[in-house]
N, C-alpha and C. Protein backbone atom coordinates (compact mmCIF):
# COMPACT_ATOMS: atom_id res chain seq x y z
N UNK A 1 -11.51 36.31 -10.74
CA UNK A 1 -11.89 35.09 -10.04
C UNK A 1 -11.48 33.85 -10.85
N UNK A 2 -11.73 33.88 -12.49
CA UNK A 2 -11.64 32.81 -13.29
C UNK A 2 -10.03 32.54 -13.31
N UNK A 3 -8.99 33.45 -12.70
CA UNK A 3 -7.52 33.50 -12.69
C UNK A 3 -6.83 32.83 -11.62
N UNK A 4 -7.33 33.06 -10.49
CA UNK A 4 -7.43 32.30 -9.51
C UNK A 4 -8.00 31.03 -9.43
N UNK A 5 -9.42 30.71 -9.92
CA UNK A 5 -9.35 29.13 -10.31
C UNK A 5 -8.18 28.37 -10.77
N UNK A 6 -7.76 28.75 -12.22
CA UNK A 6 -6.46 28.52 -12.83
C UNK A 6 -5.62 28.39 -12.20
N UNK A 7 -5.03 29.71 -11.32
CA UNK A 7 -3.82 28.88 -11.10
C UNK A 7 -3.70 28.16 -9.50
N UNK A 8 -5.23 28.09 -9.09
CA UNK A 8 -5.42 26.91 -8.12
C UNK A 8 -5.28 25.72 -8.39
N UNK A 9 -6.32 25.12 -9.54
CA UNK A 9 -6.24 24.00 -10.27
C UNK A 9 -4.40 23.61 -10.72
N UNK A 10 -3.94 24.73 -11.29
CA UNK A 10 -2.05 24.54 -11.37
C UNK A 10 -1.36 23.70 -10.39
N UNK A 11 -1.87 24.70 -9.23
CA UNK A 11 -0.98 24.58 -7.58
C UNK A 11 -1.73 23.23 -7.60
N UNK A 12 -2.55 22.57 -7.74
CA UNK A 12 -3.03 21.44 -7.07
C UNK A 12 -2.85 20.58 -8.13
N UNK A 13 -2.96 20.71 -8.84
CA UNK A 13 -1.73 19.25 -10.23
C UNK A 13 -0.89 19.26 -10.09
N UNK A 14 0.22 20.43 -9.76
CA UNK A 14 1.42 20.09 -9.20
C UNK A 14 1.65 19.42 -7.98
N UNK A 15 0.99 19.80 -7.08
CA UNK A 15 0.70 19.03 -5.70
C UNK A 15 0.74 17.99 -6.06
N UNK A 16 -0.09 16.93 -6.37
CA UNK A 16 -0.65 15.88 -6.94
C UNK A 16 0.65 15.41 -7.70
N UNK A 17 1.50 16.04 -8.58
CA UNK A 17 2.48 15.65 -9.29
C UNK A 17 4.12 15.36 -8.01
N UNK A 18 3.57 16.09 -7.49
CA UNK A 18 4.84 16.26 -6.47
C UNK A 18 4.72 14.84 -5.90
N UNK A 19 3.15 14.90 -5.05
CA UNK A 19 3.20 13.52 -3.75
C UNK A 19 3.31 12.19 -5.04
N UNK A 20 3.13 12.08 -6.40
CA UNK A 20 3.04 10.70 -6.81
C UNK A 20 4.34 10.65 -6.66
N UNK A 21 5.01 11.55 -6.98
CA UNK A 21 6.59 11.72 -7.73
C UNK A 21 7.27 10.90 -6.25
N UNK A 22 7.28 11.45 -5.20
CA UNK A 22 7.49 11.17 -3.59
C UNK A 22 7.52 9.85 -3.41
N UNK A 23 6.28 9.67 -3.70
CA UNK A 23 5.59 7.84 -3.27
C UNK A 23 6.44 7.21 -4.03
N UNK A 24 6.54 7.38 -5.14
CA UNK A 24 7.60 6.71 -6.35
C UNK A 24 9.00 6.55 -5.66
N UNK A 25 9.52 7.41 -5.39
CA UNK A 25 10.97 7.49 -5.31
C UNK A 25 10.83 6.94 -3.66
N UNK A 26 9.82 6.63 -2.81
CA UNK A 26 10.19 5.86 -1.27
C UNK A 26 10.27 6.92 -0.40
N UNK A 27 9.81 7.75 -0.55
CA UNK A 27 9.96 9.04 0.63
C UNK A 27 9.06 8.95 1.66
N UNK A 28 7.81 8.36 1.17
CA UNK A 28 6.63 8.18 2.33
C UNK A 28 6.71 6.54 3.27
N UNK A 29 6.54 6.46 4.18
CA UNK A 29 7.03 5.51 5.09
C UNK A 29 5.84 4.56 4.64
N UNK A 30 6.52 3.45 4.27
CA UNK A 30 5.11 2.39 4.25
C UNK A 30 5.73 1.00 5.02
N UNK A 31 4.83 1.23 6.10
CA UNK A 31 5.32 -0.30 7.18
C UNK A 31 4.36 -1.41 6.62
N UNK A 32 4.12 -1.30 5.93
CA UNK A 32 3.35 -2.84 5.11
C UNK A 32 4.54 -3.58 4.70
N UNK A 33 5.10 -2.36 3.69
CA UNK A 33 6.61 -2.92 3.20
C UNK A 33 7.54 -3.33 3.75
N UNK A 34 7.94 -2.48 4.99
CA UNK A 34 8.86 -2.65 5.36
C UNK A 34 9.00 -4.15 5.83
N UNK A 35 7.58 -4.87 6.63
CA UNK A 35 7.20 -5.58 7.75
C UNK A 35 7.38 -6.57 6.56
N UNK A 36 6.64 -6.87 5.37
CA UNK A 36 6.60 -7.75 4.10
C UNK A 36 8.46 -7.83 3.87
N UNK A 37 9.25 -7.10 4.34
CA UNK A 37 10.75 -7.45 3.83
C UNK A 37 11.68 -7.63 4.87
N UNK A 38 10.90 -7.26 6.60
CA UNK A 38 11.57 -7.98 7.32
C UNK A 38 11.03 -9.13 7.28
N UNK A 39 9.87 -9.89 7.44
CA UNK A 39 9.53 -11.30 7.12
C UNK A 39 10.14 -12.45 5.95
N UNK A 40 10.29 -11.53 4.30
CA UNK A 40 11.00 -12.12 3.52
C UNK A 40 12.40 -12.38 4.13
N UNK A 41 13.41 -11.34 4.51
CA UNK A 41 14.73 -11.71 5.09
C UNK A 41 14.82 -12.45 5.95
N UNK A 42 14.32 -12.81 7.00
CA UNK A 42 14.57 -13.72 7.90
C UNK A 42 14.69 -15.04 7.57
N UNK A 43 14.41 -15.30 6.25
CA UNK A 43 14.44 -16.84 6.36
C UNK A 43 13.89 -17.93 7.32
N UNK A 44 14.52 -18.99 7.87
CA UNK A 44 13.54 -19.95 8.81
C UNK A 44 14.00 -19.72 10.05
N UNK A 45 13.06 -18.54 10.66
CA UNK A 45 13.38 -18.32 11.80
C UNK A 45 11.89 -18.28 12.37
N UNK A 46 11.44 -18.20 13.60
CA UNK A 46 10.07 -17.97 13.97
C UNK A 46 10.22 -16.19 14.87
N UNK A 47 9.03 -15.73 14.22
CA UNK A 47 9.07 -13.88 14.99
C UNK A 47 7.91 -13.97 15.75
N UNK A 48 8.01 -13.94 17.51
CA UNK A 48 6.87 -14.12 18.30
C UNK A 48 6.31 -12.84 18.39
N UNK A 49 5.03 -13.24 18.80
CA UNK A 49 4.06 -12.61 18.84
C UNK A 49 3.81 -11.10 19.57
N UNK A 50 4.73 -11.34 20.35
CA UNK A 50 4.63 -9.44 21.55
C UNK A 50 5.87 -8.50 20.18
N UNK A 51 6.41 -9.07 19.18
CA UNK A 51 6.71 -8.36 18.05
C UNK A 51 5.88 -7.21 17.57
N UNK A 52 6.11 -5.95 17.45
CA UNK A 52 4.81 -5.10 17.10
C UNK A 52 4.69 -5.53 15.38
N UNK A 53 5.47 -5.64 14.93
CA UNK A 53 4.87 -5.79 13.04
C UNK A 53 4.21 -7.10 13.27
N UNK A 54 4.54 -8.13 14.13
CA UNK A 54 3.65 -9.29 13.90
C UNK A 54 2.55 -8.93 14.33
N UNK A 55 2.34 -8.40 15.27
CA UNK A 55 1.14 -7.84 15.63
C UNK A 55 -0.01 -7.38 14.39
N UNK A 56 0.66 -6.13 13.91
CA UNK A 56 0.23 -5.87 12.77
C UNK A 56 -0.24 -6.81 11.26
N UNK A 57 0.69 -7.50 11.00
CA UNK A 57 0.57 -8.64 10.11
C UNK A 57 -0.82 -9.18 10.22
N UNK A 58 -0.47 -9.96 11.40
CA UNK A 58 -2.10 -10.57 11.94
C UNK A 58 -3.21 -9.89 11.59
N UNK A 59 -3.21 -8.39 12.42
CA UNK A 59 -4.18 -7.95 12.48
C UNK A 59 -4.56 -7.43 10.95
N UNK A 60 -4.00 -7.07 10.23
CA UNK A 60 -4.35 -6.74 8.96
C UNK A 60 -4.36 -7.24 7.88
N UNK A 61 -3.29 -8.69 8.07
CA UNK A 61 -3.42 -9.95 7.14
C UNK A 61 -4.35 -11.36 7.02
N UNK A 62 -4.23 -11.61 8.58
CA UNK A 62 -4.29 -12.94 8.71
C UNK A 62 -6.35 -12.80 9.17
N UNK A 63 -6.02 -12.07 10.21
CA UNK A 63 -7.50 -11.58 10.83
C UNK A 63 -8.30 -10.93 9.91
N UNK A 64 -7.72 -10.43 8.65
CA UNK A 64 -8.79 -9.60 8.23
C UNK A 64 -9.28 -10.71 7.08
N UNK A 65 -8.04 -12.05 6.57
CA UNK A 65 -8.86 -12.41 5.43
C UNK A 65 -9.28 -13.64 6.15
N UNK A 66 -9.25 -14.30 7.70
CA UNK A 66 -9.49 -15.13 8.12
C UNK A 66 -9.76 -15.24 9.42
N UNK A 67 -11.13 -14.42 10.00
CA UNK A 67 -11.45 -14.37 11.17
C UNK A 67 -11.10 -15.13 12.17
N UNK A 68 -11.69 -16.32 12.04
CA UNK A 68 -11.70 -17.70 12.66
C UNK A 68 -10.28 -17.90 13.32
N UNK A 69 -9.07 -17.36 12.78
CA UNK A 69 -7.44 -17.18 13.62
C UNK A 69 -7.44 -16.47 14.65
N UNK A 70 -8.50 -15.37 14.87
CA UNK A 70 -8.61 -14.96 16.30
C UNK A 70 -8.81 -15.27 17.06
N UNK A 71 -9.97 -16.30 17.01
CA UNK A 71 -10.14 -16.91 18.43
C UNK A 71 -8.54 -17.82 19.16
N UNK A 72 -7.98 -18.09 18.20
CA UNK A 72 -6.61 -18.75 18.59
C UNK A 72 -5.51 -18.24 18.97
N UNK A 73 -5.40 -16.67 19.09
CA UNK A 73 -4.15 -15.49 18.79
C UNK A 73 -3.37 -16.04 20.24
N UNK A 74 -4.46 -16.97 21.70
CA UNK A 74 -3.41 -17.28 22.76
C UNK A 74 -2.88 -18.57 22.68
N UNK A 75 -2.97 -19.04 21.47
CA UNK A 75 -2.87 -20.37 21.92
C UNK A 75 -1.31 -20.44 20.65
N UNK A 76 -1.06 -19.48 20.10
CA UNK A 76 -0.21 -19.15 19.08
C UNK A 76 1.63 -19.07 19.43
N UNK A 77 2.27 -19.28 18.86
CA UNK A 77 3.88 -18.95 18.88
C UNK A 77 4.36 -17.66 18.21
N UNK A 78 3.55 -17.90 16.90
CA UNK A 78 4.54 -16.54 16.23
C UNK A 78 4.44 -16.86 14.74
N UNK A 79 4.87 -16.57 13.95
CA UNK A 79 4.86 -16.38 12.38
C UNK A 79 6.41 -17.39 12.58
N UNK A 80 5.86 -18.02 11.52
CA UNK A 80 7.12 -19.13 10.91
C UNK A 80 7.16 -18.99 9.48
N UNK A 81 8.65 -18.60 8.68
CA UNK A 81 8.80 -18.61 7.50
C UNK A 81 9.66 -19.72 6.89
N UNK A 82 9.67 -20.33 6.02
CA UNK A 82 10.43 -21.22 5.82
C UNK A 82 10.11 -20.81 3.95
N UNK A 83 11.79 -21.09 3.66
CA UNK A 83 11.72 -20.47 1.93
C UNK A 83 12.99 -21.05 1.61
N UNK A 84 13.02 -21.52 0.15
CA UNK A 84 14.04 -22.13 -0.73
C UNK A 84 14.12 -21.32 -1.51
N UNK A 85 15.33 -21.77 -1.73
CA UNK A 85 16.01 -20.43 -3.04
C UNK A 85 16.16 -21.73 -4.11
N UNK A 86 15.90 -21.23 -5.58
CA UNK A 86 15.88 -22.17 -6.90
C UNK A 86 16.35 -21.18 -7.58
N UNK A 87 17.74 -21.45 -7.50
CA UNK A 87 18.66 -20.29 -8.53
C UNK A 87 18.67 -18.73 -7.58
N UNK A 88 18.27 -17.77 -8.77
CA UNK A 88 18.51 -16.42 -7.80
C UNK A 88 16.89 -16.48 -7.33
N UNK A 89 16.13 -16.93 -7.77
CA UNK A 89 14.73 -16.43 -7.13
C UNK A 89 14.38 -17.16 -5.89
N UNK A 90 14.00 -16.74 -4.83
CA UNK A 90 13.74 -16.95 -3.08
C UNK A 90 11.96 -17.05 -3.41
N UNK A 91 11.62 -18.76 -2.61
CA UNK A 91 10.41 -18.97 -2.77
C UNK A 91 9.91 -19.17 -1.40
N UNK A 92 8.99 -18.71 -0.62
CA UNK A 92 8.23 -19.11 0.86
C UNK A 92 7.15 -19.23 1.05
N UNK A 93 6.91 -19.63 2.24
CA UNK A 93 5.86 -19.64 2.58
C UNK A 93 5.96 -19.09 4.41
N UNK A 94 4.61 -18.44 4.27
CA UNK A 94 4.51 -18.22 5.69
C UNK A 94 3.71 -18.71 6.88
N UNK A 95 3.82 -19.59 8.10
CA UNK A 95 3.05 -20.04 8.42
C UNK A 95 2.46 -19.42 10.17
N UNK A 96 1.76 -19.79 10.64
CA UNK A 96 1.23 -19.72 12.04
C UNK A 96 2.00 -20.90 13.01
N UNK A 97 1.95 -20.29 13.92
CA UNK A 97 2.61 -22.07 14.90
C UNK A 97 1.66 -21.69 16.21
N UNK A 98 1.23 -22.96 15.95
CA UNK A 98 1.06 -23.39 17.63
C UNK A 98 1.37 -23.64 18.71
N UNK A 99 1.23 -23.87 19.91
CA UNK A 99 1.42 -23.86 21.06
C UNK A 99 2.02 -25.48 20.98
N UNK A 100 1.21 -25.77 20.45
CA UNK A 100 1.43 -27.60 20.28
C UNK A 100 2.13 -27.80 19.24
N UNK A 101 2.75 -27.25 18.31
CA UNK A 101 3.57 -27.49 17.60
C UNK A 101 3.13 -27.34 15.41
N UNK A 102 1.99 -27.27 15.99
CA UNK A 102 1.30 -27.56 14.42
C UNK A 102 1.47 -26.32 13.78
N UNK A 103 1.28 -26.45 12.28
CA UNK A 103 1.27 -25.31 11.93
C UNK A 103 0.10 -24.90 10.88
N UNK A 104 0.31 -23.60 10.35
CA UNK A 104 -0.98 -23.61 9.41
C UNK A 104 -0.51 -22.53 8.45
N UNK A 105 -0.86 -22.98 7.15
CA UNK A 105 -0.18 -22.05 6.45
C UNK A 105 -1.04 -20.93 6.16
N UNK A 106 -0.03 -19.29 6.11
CA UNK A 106 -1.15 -17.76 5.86
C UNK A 106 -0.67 -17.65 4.66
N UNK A 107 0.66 -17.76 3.97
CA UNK A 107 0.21 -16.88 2.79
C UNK A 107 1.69 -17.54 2.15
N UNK A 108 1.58 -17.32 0.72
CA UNK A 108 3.19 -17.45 0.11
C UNK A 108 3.72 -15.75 0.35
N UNK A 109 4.99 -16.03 -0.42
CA UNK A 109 6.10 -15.01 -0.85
C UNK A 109 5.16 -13.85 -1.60
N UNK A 110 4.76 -14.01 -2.30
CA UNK A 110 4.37 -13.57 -3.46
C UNK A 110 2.58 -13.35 -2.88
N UNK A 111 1.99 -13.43 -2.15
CA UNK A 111 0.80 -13.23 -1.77
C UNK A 111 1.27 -11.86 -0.90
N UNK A 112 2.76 -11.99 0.02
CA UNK A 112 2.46 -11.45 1.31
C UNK A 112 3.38 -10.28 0.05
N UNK A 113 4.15 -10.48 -0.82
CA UNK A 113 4.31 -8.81 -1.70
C UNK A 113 2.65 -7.88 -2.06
N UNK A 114 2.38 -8.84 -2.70
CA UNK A 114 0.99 -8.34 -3.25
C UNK A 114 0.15 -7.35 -2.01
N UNK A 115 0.08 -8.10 -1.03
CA UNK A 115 -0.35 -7.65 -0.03
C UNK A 115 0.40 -5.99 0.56
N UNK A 116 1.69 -5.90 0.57
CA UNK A 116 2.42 -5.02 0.96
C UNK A 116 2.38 -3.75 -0.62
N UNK A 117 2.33 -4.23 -1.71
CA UNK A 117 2.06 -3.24 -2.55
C UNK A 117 0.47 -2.79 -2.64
N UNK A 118 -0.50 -3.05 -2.02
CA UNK A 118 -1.49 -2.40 -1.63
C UNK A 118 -1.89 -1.36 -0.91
N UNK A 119 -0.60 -1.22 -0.41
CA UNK A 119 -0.78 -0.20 1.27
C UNK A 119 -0.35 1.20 0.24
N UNK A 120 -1.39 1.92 -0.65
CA UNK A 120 -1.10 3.05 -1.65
C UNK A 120 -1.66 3.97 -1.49
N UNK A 121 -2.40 4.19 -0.31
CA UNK A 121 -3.40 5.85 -0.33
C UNK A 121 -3.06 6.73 -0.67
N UNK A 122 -1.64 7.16 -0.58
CA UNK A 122 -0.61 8.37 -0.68
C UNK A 122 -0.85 8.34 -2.02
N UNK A 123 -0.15 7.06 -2.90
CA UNK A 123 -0.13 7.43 -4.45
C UNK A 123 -1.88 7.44 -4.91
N UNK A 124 -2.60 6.92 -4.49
CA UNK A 124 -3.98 7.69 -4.68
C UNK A 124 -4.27 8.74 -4.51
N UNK A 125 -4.01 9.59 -3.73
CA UNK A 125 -4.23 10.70 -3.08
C UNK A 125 -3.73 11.90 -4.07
N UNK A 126 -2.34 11.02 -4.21
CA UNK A 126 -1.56 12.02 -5.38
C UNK A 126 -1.94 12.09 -6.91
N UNK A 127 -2.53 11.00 -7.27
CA UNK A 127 -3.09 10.38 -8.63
C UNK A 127 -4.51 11.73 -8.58
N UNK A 128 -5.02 11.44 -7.61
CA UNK A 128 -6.10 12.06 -7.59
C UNK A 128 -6.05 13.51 -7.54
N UNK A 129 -5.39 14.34 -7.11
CA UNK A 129 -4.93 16.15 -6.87
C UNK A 129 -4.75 16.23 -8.18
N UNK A 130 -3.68 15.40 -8.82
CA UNK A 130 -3.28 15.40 -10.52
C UNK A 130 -4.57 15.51 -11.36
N UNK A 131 -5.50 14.82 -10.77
CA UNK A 131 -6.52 14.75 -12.45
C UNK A 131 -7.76 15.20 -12.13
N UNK A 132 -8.00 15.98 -10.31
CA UNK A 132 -8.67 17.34 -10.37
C UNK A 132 -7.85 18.64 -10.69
N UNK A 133 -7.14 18.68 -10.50
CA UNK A 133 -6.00 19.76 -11.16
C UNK A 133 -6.13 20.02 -12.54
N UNK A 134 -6.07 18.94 -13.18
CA UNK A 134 -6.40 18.81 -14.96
C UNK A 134 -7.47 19.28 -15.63
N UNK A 135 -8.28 18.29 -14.75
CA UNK A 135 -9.78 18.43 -15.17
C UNK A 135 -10.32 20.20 -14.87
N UNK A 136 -9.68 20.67 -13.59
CA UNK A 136 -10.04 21.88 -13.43
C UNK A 136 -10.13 22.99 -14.22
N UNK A 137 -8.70 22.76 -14.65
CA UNK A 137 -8.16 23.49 -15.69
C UNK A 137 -8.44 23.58 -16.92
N UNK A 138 -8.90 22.39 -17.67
CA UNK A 138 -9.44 21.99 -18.49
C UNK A 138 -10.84 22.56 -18.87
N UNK A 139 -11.23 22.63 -17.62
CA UNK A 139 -12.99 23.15 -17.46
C UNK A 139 -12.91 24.75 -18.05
N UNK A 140 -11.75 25.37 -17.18
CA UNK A 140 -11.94 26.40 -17.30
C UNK A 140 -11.58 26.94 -18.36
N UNK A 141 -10.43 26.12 -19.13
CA UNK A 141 -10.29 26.82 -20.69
C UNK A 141 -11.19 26.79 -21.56
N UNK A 142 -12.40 25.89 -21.04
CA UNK A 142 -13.36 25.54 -21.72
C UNK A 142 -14.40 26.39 -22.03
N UNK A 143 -14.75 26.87 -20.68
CA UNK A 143 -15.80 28.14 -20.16
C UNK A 143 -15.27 29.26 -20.94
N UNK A 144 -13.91 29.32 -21.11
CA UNK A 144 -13.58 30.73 -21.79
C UNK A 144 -13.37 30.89 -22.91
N UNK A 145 -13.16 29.59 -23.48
CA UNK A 145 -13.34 29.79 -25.21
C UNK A 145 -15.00 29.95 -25.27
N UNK A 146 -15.72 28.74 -24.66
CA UNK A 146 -16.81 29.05 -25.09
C UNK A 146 -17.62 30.87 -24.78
N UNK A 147 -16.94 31.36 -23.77
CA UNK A 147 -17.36 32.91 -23.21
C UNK A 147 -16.84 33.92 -24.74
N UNK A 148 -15.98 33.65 -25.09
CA UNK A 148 -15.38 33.99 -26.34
C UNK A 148 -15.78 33.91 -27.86
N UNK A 149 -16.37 32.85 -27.64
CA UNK A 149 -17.04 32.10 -29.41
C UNK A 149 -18.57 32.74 -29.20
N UNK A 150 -19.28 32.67 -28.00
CA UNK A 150 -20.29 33.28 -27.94
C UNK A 150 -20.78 35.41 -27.81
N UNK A 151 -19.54 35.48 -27.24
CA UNK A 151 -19.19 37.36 -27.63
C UNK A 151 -19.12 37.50 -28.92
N UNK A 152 -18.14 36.81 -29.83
CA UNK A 152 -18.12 36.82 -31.53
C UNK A 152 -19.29 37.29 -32.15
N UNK A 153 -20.37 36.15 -31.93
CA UNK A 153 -21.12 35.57 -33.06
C UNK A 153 -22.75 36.40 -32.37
């Protein structure tokens, strides 16, 4: 039974080693990102609203850190980006537009990355198989020295 723990705990650190390894190298689909680098590329263009990633954006950016934009979602145009380049580095901002023309700013360049490198369950998931895997294993070499030092003596 204690052999089978072992090389469960194995199979499941490797697991765990496999999906971080995955997430690392871009194998798992993350539309946070993707949506965070079609918005960076576009430059000053406006992306309306029946857009499904704008959709998303909103709902998971704008709505979640600023309720109060919902009540307005009909009275809206679309996501407006507008960004200068200073040398090689690309600086923006992203804004809301109105119906009437106004705008309101949601987030910089650099807020809406931050935001898109959050979307990590996978590499959690995988972090986590890794260091019950360890710990498992760990336990059990533990149990058996100590099963061992106590037969001795």
């Amino acid at each position: 039974m204690r052999r089978f723990f072992k090389y469960l705990s194995i199979f499941v650190a490797a697991a765990g080693l496999i999906i971080t390894f995955a997430d690392l190298k871009g194998w798992f689909p993350k539309p946070r990102q993707k949506l965070a680098i079609k918005i960076i590329s576009l430059g000053k263009e406006t992306l309306p609203l029946d857009a499904p990633s704008v959709n998303m954006f909103l709902e998971e950016f704008l709505f979640s850190k600023s309720p109060k934009y919902r009540k307005y979602v009909n009275q809206l145009n679309g996501i407006v980006i507008e960004d200068i380049m200073i040398g090689a580095a690309r600086l923006g901002t992203v804004y809301i537009e109105h119906q009437t023309g106004r705008r309101h700013k949601v987030c910089s360049f650099q807020d809406l990355k931050e935001w898109a490198a959050s979307d990590n369950l996978i590499r959690w998931i995988g972090w986590s198989l890794l260091l019950v895997g360890t710990l498992v294993g760990w336990g059990l070499d533990i149990l058996k020295r100590r099963k061992e030092t106590d037969s001795v003596s």
